[in-house]
C-alpha atoms as a PDB file:
ATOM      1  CA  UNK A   1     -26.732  39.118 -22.729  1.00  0.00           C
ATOM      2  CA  UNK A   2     -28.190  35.721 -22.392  1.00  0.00           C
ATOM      3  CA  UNK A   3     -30.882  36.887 -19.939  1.00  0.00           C
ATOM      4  CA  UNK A   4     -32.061  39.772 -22.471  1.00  0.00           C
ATOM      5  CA  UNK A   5     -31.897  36.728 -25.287  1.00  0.00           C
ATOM      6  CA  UNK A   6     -34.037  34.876 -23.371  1.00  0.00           C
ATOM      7  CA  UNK A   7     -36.170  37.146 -22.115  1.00  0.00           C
ATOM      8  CA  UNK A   8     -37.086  38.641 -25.526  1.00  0.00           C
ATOM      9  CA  UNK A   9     -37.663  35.294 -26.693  1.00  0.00           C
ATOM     10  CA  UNK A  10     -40.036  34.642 -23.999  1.00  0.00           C
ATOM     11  CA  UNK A  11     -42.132  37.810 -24.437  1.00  0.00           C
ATOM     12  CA  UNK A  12     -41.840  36.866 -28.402  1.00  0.00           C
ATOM     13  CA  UNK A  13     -43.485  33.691 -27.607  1.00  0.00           C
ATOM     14  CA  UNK A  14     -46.198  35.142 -25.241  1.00  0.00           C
ATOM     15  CA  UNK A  15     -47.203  37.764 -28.167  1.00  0.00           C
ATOM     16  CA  UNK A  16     -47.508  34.831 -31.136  1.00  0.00           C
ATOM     17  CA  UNK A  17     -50.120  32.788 -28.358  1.00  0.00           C
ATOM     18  CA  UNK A  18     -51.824  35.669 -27.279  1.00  0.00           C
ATOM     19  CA  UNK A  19     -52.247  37.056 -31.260  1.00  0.00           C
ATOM     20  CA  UNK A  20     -53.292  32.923 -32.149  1.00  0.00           C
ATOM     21  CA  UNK A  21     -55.878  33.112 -28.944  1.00  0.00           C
ATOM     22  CA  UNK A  22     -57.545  36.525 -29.839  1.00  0.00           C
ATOM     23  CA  UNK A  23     -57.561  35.084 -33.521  1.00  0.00           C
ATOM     24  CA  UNK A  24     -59.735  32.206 -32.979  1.00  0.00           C
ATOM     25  CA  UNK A  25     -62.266  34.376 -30.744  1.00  0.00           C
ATOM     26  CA  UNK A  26     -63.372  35.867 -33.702  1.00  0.00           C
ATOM     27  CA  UNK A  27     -66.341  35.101 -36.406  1.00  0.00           C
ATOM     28  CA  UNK A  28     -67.607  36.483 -38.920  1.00  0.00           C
ATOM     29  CA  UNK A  29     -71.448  36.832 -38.875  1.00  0.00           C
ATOM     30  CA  UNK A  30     -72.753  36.437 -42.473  1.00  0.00           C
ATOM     31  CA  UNK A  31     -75.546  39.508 -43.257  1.00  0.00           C
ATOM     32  CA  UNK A  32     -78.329  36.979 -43.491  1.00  0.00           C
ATOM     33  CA  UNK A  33     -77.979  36.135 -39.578  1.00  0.00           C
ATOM     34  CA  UNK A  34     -77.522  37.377 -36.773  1.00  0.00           C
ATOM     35  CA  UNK A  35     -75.439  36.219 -33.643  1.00  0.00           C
ATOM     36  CA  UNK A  36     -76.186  35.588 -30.584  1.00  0.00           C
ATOM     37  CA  UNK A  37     -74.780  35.731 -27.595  1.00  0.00           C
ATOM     38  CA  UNK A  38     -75.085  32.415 -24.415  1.00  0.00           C
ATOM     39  CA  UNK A  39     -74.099  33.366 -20.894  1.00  0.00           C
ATOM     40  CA  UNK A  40     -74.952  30.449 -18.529  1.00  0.00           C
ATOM     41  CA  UNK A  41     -77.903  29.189 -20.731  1.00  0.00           C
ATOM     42  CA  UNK A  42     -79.391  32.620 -21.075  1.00  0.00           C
ATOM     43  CA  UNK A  43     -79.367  34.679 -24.386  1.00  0.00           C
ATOM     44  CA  UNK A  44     -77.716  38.366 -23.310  1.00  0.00           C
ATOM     45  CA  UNK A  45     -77.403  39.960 -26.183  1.00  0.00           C
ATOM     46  CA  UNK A  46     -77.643  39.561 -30.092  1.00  0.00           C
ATOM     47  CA  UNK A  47     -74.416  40.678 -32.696  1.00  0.00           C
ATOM     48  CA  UNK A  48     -75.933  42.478 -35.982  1.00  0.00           C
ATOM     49  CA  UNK A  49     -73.902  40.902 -39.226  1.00  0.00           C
ATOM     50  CA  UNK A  50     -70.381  42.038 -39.376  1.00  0.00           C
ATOM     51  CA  UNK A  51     -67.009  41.216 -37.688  1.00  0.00           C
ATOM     52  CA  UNK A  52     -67.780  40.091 -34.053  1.00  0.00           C
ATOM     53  CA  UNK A  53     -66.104  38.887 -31.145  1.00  0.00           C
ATOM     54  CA  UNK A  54     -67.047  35.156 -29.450  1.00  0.00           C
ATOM     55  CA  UNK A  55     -66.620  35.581 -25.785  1.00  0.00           C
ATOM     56  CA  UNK A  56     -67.105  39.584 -25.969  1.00  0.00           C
ATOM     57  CA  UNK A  57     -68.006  41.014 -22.745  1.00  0.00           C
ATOM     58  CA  UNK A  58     -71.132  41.853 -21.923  1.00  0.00           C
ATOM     59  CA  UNK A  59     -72.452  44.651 -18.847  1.00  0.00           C
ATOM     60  CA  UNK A  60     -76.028  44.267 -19.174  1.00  0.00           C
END
């Protein structure tokens, strides 16, 4: 009973850092600008206004 206590406790924990983490990776971009994105110095793409995601993953 203890190891199911702890356990669920654990994976309780896990879930409120990874919620906080995936929190703080997002922005709001206002409608007057647009966002854009840095990878290694180099612009890769740009974010149109809206809800968007900091370190979203780009395949281009």
């Amino acid at each position: 009973m203890d190891v199911l206590l702890l356990l669920g406790a654990w994976l309780i924990g896990l879930a409120v850092i990874l919620g906080a983490l995936s929190a703080s990776s997002m922005r709001v971009v206002a409608q007057y600008e647009k966002g854009v994105v840095f990878r290694l110095g180099r612009a890769r793409s740009v974010r149109e206004p809206g809800l968007a995601e900091a370190a979203a993953n780009t395949a281009e």
